[in-house]
C-alpha atoms as a PDB file:
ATOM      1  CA  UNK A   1      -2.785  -6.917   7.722  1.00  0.00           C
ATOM      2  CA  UNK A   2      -3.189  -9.586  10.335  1.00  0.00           C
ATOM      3  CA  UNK A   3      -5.755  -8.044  12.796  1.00  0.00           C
ATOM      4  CA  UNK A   4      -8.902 -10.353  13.132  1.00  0.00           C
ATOM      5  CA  UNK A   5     -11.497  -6.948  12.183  1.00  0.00           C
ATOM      6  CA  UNK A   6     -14.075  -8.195  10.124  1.00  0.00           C
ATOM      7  CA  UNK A   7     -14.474  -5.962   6.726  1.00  0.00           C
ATOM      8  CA  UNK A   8     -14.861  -7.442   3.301  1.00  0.00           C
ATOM      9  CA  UNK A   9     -12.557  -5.656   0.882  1.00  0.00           C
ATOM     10  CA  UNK A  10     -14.667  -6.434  -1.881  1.00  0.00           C
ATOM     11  CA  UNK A  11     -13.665  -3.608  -5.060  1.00  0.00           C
ATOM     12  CA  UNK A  12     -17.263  -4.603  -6.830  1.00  0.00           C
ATOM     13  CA  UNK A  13     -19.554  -4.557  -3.970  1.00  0.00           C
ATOM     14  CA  UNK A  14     -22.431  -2.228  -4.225  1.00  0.00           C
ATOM     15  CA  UNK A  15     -23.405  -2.359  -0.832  1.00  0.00           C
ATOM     16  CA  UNK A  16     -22.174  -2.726   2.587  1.00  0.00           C
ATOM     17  CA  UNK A  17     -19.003  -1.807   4.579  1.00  0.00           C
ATOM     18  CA  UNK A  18     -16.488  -1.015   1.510  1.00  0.00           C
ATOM     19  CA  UNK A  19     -19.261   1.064   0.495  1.00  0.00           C
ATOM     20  CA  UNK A  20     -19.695   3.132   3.963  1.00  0.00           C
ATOM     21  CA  UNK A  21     -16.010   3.136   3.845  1.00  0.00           C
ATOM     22  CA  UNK A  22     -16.108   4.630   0.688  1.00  0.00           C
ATOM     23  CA  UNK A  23     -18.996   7.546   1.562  1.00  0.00           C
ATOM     24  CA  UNK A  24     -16.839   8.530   4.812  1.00  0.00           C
ATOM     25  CA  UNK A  25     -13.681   9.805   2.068  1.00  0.00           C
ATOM     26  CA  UNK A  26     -16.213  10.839  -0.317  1.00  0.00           C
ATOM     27  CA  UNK A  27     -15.282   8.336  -3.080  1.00  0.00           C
ATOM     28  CA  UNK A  28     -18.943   7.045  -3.435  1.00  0.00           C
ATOM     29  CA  UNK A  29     -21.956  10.202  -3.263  1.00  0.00           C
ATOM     30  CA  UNK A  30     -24.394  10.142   0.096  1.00  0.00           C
ATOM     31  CA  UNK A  31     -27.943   8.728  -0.830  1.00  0.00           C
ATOM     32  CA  UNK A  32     -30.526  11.716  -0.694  1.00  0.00           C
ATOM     33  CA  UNK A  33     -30.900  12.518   2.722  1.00  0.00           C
ATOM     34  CA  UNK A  34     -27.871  10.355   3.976  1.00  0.00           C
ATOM     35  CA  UNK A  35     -26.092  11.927   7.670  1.00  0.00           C
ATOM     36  CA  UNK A  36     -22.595  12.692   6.315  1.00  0.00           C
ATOM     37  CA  UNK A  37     -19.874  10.753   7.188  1.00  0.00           C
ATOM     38  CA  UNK A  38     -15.825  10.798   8.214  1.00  0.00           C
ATOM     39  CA  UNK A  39     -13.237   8.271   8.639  1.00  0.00           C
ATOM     40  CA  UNK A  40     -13.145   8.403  12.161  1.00  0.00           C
ATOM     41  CA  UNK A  41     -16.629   7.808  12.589  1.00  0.00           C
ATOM     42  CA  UNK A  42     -16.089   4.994  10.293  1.00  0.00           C
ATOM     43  CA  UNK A  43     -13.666   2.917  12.621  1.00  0.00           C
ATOM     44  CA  UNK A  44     -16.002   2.999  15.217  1.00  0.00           C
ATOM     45  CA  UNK A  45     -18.630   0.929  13.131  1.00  0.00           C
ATOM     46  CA  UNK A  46     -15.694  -2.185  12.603  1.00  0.00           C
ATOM     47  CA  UNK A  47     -16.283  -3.814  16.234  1.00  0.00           C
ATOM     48  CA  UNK A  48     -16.977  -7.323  14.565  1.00  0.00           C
ATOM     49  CA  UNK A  49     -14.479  -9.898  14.211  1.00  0.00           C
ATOM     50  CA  UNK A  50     -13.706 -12.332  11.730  1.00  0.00           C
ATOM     51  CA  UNK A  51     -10.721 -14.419  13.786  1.00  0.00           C
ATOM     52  CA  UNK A  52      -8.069 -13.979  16.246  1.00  0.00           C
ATOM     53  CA  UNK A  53      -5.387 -10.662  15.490  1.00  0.00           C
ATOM     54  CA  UNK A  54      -2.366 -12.395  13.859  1.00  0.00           C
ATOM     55  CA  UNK A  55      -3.610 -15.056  12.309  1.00  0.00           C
ATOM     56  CA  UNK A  56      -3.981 -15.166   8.366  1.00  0.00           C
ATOM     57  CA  UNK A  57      -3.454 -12.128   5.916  1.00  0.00           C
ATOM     58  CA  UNK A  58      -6.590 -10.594   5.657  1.00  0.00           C
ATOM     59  CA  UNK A  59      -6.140  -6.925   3.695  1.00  0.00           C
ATOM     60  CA  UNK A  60      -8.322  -4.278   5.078  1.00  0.00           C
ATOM     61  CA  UNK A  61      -7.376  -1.094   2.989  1.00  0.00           C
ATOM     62  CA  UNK A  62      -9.319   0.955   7.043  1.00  0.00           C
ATOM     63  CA  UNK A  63      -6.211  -0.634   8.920  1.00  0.00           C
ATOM     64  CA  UNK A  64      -3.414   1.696   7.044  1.00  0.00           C
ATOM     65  CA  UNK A  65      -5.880   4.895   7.444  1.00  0.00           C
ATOM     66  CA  UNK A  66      -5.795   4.111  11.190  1.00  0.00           C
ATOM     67  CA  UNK A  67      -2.623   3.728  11.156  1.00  0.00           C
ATOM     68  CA  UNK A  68      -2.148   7.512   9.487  1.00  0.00           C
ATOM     69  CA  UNK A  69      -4.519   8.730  12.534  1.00  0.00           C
ATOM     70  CA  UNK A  70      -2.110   7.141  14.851  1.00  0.00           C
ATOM     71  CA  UNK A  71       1.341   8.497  13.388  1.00  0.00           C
ATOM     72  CA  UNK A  72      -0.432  11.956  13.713  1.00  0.00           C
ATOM     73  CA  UNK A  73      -1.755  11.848  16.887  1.00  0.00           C
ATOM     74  CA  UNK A  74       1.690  10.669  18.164  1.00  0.00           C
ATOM     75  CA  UNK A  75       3.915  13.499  16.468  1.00  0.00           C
ATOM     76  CA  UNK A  76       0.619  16.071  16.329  1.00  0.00           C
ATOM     77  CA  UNK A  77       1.551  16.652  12.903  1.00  0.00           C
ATOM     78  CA  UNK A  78      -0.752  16.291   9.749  1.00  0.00           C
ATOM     79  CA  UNK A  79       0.427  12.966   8.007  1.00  0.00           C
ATOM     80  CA  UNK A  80       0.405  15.088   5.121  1.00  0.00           C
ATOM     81  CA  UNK A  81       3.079  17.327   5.841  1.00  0.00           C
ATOM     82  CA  UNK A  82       5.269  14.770   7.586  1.00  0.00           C
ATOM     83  CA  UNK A  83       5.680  12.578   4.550  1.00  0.00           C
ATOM     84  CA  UNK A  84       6.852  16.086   2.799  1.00  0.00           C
ATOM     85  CA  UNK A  85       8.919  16.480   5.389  1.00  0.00           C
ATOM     86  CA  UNK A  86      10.608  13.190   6.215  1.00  0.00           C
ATOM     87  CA  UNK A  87      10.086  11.614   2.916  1.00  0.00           C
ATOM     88  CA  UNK A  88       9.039  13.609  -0.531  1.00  0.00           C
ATOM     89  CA  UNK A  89      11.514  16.471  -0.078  1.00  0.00           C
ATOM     90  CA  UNK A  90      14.520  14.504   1.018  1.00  0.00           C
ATOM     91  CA  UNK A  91      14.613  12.132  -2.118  1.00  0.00           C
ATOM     92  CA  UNK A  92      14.357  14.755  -4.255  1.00  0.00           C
ATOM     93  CA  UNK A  93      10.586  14.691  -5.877  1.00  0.00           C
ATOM     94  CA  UNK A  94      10.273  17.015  -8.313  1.00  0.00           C
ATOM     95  CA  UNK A  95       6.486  17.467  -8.394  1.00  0.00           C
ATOM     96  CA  UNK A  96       3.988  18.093  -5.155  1.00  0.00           C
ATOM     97  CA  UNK A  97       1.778  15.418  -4.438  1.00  0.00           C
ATOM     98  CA  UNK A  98      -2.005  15.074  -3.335  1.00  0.00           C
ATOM     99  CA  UNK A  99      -3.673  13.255  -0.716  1.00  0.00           C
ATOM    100  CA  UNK A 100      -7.019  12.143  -0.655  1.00  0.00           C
ATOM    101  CA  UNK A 101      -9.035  14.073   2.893  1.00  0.00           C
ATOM    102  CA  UNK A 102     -12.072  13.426   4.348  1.00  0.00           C
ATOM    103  CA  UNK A 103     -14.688  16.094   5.121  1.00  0.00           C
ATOM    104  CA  UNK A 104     -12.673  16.695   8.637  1.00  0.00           C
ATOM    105  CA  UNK A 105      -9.190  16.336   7.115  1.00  0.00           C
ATOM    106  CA  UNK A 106      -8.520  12.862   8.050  1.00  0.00           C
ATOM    107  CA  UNK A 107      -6.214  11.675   5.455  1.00  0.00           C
ATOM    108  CA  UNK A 108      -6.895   8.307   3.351  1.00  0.00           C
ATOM    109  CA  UNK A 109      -3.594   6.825   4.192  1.00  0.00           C
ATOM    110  CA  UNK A 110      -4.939   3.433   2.492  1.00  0.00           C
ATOM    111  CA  UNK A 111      -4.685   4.793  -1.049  1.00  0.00           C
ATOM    112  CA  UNK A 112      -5.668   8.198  -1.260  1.00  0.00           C
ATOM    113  CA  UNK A 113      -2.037   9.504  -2.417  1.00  0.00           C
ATOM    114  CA  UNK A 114      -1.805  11.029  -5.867  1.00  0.00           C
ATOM    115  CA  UNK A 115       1.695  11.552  -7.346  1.00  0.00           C
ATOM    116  CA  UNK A 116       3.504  11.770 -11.082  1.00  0.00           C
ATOM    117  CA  UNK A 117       5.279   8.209 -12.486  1.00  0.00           C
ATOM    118  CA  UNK A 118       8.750   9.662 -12.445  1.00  0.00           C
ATOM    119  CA  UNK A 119       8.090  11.237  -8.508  1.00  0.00           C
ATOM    120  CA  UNK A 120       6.773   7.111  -7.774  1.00  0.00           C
ATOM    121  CA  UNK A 121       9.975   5.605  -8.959  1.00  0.00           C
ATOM    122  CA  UNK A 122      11.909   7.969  -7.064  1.00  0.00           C
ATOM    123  CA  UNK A 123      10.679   6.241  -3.983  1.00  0.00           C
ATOM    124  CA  UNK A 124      11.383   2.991  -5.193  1.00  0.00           C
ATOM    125  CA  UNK A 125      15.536   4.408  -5.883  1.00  0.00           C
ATOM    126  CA  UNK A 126      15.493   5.336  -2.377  1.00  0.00           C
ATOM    127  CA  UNK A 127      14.730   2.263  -1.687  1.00  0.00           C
ATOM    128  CA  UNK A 128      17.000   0.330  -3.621  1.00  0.00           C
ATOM    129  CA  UNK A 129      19.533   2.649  -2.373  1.00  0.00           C
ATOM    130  CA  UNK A 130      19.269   1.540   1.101  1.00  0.00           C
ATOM    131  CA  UNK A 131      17.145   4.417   2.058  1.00  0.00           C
ATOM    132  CA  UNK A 132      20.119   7.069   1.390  1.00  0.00           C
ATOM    133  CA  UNK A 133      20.417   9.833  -1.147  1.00  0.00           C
ATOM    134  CA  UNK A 134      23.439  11.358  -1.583  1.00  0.00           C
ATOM    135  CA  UNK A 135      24.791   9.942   1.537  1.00  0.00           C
ATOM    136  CA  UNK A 136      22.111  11.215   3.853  1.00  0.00           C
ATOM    137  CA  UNK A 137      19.798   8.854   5.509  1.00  0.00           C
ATOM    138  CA  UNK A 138      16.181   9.061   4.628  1.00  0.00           C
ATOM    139  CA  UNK A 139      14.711   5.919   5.609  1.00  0.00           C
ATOM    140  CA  UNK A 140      16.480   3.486   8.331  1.00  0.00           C
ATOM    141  CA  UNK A 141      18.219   0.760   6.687  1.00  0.00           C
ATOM    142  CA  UNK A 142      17.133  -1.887   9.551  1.00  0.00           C
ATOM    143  CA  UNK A 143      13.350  -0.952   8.441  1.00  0.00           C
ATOM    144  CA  UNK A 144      14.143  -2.110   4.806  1.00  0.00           C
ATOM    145  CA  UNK A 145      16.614  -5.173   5.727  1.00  0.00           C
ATOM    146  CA  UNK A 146      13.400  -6.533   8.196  1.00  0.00           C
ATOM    147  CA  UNK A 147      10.894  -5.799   5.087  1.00  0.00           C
ATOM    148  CA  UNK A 148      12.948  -7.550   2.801  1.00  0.00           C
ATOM    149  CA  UNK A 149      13.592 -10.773   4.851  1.00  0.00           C
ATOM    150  CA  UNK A 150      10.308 -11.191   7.286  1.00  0.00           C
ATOM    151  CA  UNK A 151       7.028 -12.000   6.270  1.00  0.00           C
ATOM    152  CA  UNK A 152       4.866 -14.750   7.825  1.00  0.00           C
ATOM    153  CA  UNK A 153       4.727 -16.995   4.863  1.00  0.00           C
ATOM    154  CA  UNK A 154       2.021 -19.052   6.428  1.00  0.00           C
ATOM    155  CA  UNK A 155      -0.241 -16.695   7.403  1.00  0.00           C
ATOM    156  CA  UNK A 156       0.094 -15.506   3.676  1.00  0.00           C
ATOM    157  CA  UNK A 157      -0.503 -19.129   2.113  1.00  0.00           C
ATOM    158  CA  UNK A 158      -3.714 -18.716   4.566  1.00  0.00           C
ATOM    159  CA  UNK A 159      -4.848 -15.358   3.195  1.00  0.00           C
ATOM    160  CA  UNK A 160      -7.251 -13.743   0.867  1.00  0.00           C
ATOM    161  CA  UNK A 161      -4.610 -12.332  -1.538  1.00  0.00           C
ATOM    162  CA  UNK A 162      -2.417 -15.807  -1.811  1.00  0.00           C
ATOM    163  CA  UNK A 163      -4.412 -16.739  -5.322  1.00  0.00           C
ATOM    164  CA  UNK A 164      -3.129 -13.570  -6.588  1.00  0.00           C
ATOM    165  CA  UNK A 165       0.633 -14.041  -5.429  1.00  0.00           C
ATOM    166  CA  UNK A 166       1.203 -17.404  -4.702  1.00  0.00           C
ATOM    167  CA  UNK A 167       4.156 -17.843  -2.805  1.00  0.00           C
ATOM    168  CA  UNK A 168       4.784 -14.279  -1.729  1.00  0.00           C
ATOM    169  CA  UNK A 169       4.953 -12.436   1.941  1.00  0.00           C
ATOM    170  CA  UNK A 170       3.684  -9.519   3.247  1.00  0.00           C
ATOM    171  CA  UNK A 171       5.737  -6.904   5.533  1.00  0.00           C
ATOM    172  CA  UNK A 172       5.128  -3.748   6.560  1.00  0.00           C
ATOM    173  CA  UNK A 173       2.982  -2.642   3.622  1.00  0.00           C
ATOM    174  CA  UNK A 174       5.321  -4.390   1.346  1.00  0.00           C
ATOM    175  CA  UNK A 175       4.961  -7.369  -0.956  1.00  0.00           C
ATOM    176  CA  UNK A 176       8.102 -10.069  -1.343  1.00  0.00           C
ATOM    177  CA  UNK A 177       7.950 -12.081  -4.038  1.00  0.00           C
ATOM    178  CA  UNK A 178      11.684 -14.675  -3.652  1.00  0.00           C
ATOM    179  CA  UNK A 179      11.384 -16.694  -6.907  1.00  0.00           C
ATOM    180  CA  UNK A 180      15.103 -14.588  -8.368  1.00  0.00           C
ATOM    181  CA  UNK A 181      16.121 -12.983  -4.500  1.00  0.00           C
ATOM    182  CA  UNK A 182      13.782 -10.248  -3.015  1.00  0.00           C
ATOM    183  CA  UNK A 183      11.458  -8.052  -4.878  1.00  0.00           C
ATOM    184  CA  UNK A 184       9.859  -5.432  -2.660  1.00  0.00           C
ATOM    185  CA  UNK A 185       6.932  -4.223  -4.889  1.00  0.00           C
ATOM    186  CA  UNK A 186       3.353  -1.698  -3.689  1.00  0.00           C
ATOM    187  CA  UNK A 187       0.505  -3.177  -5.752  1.00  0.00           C
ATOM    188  CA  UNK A 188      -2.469  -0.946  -6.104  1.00  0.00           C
ATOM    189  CA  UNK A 189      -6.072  -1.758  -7.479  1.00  0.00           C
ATOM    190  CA  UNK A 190      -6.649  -1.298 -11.183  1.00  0.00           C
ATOM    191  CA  UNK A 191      -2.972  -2.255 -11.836  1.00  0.00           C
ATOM    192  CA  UNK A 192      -0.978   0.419 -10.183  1.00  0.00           C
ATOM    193  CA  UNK A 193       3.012  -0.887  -9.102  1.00  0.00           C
ATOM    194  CA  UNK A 194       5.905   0.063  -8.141  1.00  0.00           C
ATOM    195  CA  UNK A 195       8.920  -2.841  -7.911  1.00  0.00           C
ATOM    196  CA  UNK A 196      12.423  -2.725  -6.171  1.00  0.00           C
ATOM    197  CA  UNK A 197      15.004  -4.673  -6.798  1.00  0.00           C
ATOM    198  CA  UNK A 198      17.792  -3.701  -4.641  1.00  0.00           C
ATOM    199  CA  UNK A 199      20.469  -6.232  -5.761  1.00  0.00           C
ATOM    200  CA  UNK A 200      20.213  -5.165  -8.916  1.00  0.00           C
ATOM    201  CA  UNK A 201      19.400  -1.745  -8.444  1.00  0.00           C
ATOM    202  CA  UNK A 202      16.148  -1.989 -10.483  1.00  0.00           C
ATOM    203  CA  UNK A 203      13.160   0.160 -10.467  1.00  0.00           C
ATOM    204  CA  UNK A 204      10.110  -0.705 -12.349  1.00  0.00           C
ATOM    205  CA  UNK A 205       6.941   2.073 -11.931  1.00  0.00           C
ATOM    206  CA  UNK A 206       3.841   1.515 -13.328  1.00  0.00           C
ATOM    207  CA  UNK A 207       0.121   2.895 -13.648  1.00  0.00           C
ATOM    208  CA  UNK A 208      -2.886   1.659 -15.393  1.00  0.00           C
ATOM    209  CA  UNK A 209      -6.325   1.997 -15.702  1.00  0.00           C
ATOM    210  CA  UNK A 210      -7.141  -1.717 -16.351  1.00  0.00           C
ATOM    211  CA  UNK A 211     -11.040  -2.569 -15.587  1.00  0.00           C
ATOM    212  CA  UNK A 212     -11.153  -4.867 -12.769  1.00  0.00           C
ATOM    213  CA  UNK A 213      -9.753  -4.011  -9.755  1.00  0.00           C
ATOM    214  CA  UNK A 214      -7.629  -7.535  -8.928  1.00  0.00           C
ATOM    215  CA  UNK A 215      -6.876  -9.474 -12.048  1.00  0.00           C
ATOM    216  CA  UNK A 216      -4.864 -12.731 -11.316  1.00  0.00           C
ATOM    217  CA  UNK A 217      -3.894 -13.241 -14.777  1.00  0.00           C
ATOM    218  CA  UNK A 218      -2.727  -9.725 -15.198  1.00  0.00           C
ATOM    219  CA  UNK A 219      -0.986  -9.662 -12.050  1.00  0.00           C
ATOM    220  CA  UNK A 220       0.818 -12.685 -13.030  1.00  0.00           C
ATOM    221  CA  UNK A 221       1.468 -11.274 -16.582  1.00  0.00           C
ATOM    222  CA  UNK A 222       3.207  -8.165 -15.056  1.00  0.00           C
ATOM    223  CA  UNK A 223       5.444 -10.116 -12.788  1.00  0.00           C
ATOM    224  CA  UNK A 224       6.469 -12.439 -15.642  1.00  0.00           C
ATOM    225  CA  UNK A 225       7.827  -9.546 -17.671  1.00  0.00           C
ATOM    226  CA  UNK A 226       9.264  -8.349 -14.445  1.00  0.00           C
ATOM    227  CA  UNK A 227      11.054 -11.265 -14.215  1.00  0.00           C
ATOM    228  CA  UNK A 228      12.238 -10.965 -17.709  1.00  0.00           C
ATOM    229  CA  UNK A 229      13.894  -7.768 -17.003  1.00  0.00           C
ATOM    230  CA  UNK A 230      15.290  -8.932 -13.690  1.00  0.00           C
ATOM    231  CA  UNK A 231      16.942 -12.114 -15.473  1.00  0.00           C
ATOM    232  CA  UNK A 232      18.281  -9.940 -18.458  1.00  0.00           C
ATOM    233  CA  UNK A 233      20.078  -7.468 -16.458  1.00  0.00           C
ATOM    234  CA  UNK A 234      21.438 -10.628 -14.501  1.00  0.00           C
ATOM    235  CA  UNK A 235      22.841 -11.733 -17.719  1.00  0.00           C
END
């Protein structure tokens, strides 16, 4: 989330690029007479830039959906079936999930992924388990070790998210927060989480349909009674 694109990842925004963005996954209906659209088509619009790549934080929700195009043009497998694969099966899920598809199949890596609570905090024990379940590797533990201790703190502090989470980083599509040792935690719009703490082998999964999209004081709410569990069970 450090490439200098130019797209405003504005939730309320009734117009312009987030809204195109929307129309090319189907989230948001064509206008009468409107060309349909596709995520691929989409990318080819964002040619503007806002700064140079790898300077501040700057989330654009199109950079993780291109990054789903490129993991399956480089195995030639549908993203889809390679997280069931690699991933889902593996740690054990006990429910299929869904994935949000464009009108060609594209698939809306971003935040298109549909799943049950318990099947969530699965993930997050795989996680906290080093990426292993019952001694079989799932996920490398060097890619979790590097998540929990990089991060470019400054280019955070710099970024559009920092009011939300002061203090935190940002690696690999993973929030840190450090204020009780490292809490790897997904944050989703409309107050979707899912928190890891490894040390303490704590999961916390949670879903919500709260109103706005980004609320600071709710975000800050639910890591406060995070906290409270984290301090309790290190009591």
């Amino acid at each position: 989330m450090r490439a200098g694109v130019a797209f405003d990842e504005d939730y309320l925004a009734t117009s312009g690029a987030i809204i195109a963005y929307r129309k090319a996954v189907n989230w948001v209906p064509l206008d009468p007479g409107e060309a349909p659209s596709d995520l691929r088509s989409f990318y080819t619009a964002m040619t503007e830039r806002d700064g140079p790549h790898g300077g501040r934080f700057h989330y654009v929700s199109p950079n993780t959906d291109l990054l789903g195009w490129v993991i399956e043009r480089a195995t030639s497998r549908r993203y889809a079936d390679l997280i069931s694969e690699l991933i889902w099966r593996p740690m054990g899920a006990a429910r299929s999930a869904y994935i949000t598809v464009d009108r060609l199949g594209a698939p809306r890596s971003a935040g298109g992924i549909c799943a049950t609570l318990r099947d969530l905090a699965l993930v997050g024990q795989l996680i906290a388990n080093g990426g292993t379940r019952g001694g079989k590797e799932v996920l490398p533990r060097a890619w979790l070790d590097d998540i929990a201790a990089n991060g470019d703190r400054q280019a955070w502090s710099a970024g559009d998210f920092a009011p939300y989470l002061p203090g935190a980083r940002y690696r690999s599509k993973w929030y840190v927060d450090d204020s009780d040792g490292p809490l790897l935690f997904g944050l989703g719009i409309h107050g979707q989480y899912l928190f890891v703490d490894a040390e303490r082998q704590l999961v916390i999964a949670k879903v919500s349909s709260q109103d706005p999209p980004l609320d600071a004081a709710l975000i800050a709410s639910t890591l406060r009674a995070v906290s409270a569990v984290r301090r309790t069970l290190a009591g």
